[in-house]
Protein backbone atom coordinates (compact mmCIF):
# COMPACT_ATOMS: atom_id res chain seq x y z
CA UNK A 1 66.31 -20.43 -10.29
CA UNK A 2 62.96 -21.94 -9.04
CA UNK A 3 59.91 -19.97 -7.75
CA UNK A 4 61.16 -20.94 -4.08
CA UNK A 5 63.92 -18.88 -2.70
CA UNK A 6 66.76 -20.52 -3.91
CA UNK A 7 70.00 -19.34 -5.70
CA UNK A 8 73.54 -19.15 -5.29
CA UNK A 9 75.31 -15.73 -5.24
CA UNK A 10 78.56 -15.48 -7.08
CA UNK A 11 78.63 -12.52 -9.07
CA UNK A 12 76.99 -9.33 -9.72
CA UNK A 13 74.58 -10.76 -12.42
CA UNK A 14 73.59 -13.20 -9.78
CA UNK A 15 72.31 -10.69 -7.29
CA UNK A 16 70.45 -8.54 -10.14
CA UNK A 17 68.55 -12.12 -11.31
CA UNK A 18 67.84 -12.73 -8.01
CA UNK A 19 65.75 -9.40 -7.61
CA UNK A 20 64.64 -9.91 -10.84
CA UNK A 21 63.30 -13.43 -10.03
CA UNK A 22 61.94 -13.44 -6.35
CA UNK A 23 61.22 -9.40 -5.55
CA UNK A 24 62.18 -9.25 -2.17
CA UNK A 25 66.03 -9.90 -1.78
CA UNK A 26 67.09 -8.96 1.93
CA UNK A 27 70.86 -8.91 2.73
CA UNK A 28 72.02 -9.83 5.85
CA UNK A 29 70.21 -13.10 7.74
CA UNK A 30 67.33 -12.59 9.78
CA UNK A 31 63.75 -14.24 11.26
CA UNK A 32 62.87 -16.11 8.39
CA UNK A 33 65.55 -18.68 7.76
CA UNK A 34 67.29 -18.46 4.18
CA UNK A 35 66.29 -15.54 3.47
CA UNK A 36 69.31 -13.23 2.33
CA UNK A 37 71.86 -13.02 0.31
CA UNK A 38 74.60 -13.70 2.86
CA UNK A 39 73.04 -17.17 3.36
CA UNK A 40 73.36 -17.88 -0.79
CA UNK A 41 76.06 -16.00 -0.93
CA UNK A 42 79.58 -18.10 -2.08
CA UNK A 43 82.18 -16.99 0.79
CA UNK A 44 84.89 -15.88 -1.33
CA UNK A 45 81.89 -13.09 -2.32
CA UNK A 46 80.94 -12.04 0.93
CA UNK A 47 84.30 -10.05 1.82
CA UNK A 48 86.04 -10.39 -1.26
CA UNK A 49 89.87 -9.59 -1.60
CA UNK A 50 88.32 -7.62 -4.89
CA UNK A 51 84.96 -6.97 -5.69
CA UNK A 52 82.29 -8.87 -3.93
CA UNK A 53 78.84 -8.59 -2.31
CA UNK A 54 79.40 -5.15 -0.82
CA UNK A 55 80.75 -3.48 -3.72
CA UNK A 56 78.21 -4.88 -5.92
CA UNK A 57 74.95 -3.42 -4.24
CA UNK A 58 75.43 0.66 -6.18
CA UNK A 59 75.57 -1.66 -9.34
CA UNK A 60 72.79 -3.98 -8.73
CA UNK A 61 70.74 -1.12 -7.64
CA UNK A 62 71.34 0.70 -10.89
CA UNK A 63 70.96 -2.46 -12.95
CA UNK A 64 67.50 -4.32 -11.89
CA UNK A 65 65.87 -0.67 -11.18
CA UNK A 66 65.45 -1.72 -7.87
CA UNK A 67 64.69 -0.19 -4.31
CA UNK A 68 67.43 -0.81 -1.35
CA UNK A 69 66.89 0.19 2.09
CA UNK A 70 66.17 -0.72 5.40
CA UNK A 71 62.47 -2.18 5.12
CA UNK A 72 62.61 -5.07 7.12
CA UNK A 73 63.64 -5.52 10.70
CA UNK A 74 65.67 -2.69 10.23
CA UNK A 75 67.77 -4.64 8.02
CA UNK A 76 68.79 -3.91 4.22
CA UNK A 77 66.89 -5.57 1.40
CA UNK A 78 66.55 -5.17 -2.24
CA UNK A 79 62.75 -5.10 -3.42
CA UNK A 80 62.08 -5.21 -7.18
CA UNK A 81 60.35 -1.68 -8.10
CA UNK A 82 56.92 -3.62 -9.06
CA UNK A 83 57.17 -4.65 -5.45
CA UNK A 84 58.55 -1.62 -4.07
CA UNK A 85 55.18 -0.16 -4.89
CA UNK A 86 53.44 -2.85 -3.15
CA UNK A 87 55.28 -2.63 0.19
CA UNK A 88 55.23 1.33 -0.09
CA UNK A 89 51.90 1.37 -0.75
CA UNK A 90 51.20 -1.33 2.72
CA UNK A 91 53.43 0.30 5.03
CA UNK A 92 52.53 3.99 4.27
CA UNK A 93 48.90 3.09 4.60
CA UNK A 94 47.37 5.27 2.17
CA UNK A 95 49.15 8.33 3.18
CA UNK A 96 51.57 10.80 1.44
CA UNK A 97 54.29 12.18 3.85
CA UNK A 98 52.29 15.66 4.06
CA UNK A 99 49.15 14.01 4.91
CA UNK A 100 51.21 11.45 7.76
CA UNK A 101 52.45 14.72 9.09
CA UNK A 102 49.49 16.77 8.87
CA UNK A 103 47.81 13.67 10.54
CA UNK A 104 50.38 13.67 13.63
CA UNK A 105 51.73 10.55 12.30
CA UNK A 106 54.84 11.71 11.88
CA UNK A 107 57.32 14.10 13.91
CA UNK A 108 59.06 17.13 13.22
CA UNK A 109 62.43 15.58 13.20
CA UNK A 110 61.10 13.07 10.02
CA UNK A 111 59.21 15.60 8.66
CA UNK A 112 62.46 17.81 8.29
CA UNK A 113 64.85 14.83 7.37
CA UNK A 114 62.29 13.89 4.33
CA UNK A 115 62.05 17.71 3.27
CA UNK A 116 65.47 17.50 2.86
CA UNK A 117 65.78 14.27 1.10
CA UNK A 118 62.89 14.97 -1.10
CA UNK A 119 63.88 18.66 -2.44
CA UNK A 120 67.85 17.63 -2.95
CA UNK A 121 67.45 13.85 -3.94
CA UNK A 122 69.89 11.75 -4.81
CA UNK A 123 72.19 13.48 -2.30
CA UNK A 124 74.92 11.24 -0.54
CA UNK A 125 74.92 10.83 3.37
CA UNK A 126 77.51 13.24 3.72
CA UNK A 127 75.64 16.07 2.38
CA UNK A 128 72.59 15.34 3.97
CA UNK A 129 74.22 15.83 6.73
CA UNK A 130 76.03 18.91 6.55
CA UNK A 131 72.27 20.49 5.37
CA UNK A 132 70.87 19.41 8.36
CA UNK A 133 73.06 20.39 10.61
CA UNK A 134 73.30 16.41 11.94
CA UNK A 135 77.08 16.06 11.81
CA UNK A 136 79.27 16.35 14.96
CA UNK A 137 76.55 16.00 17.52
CA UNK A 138 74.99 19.34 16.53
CA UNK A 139 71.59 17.62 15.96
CA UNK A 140 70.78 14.46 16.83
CA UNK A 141 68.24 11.93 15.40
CA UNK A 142 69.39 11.12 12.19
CA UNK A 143 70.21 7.33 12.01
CA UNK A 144 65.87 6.92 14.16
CA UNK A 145 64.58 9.09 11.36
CA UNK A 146 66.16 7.81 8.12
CA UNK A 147 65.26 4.21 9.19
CA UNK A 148 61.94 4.71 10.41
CA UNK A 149 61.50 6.68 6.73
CA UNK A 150 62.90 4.06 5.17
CA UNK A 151 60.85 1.59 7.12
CA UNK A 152 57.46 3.86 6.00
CA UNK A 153 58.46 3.57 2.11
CA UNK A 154 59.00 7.43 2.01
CA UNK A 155 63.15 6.79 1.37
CA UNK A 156 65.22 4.92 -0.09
CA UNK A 157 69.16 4.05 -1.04
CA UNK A 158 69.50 4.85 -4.60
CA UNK A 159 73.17 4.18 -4.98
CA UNK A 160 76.51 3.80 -3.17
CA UNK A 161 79.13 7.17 -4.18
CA UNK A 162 82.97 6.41 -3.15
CA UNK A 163 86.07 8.42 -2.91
CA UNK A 164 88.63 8.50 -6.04
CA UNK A 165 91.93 8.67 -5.12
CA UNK A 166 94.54 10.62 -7.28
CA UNK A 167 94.67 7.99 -9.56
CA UNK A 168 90.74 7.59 -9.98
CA UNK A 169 90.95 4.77 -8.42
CA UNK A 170 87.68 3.97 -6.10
CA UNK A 171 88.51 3.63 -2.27
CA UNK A 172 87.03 3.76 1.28
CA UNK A 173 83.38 2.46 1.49
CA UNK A 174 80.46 3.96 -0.70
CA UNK A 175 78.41 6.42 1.03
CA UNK A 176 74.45 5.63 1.01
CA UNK A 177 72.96 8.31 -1.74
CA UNK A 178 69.57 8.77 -0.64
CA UNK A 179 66.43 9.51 -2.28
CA UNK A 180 62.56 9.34 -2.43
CA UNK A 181 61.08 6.49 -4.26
CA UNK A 182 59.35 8.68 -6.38
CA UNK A 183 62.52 10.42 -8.12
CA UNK A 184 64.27 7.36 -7.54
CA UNK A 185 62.08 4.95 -9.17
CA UNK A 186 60.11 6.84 -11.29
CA UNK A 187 56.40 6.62 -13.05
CA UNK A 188 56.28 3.01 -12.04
CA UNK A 189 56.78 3.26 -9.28
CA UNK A 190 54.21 6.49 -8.71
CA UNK A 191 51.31 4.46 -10.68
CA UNK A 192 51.11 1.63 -8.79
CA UNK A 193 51.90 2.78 -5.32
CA UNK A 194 48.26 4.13 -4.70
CA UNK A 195 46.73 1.71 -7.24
CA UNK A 196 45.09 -0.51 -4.95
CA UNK A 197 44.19 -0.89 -0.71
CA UNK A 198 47.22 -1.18 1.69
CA UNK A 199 45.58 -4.11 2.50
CA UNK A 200 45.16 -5.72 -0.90
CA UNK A 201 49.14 -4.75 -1.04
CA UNK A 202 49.74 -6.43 1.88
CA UNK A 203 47.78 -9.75 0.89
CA UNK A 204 50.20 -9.85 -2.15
CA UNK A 205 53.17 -9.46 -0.63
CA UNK A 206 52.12 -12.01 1.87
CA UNK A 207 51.24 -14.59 -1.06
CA UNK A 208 54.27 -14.21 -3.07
CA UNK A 209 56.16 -14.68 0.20
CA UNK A 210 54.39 -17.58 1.24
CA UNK A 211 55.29 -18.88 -2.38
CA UNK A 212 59.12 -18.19 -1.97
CA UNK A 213 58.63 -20.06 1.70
CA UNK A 214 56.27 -22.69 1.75
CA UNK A 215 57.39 -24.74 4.64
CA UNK A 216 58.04 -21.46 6.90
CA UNK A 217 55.11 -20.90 9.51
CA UNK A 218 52.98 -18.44 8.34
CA UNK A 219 53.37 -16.48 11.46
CA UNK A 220 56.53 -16.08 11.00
CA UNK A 221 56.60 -14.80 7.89
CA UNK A 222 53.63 -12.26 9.31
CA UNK A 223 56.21 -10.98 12.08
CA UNK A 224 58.83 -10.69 9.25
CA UNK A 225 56.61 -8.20 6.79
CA UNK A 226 55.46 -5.91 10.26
């Protein structure tokens, strides 16, 4: 690997280095050109007959201590926990949930979604759910509120839980296990997320991604980290 944002995805190792290495890793293509996994990804990875891409992402979360979520454009990325703290620490602007909320910065419906998260973390989709009433159109709101807390750098994807069949064997698609950051990531993660102005986290993240991209326009890259 080089210090631009260049690799080639074949395995699971290959997607843990490549957190490892660059910090931001987001999945799926978006506005800044070449920059996701399903551009560097070999095809035969991408929807594998086995294992691929999809069923690596519980492992690579586990492996490279990572963050996954939704924290760009609405689309998933992996951010290396160092960087995590950074991009928390930008996006929630200086503010703990309880302070957003006490602030009116946040609305009932996140406030109760993160409650939830926060005092049952990790706890799989499913369950989330079912605790918040949200399943079967009883409550409405979910998908808005987990993003937008994603988004914020209050929650994050801590793993992917499947299904066993009789046999143990894994099947179906893993369900997102959500969590805070906090729990999730751990005394890292809590010392540096505060450490410094959401600013001065910004103005790193917009360096080292300026680094990774040096012929993308500047703007762009500026749209891509709002």
């Amino acid at each position: 690997m080089t210090g631009r944002f260049d690799f080639l995805i074949r395995s699971q190792k290959d997607m843990v280095d490549a957190v490892k290495e660059f910090g931001f890793v987001p999945l799926f293509r978006n506005s800044v050109a070449g920059f996701s996994i399903e551009e560097h990804c070999d095809e035969r990875c991408w929807f594998a007959d086995g294992e691929g891409v999809w069923e690596w992402k519980g492992p690579v979360i586990r492996r490279s201590g990572c963050a996954y979520g939704k924290f760009f454009e609405k689309k998933a990325a992996f951010v290396s926990c160092e960087w995590f703290a950074q991009l928390a620490n930008y996006r929630r602007d200086g503010y703990d949930f309880d302070a957003r909320f006490e602030d009116g910065l946040a609305s009932y419906k996140d406030r109760d979604l993160y409650e939830l998260v926060a005092g049952n973390a990790p706890i799989i989709s499913r369950e989330l759910k079912r605790l918040g009433d949200y399943r079967k159109g009883a409550r409405g709101g979910f998908d808005v509120s987990m993003g937008r807390l994603q988004e914020q750098g209050y929650v994050v994807i801590s793993d992917f839980v499947y299904s066993r069949d009789r046999y143990g064997r894994r099947c179906g698609w893993g369900l997102a296990e959500y969590s805070t950051p906090e729990k999730a990531l751990g005394g890292a993660f809590c010392a540096g997320v505060y450490a410094q102005s959401p600013r001065e986290s910004y103005e790193r993240i917009f360096e080292h991604l300026c680094g990774l991209f040096p012929d993308t326009d500047r703007e762009t890259l500026r749209s891509f980290l709002k």
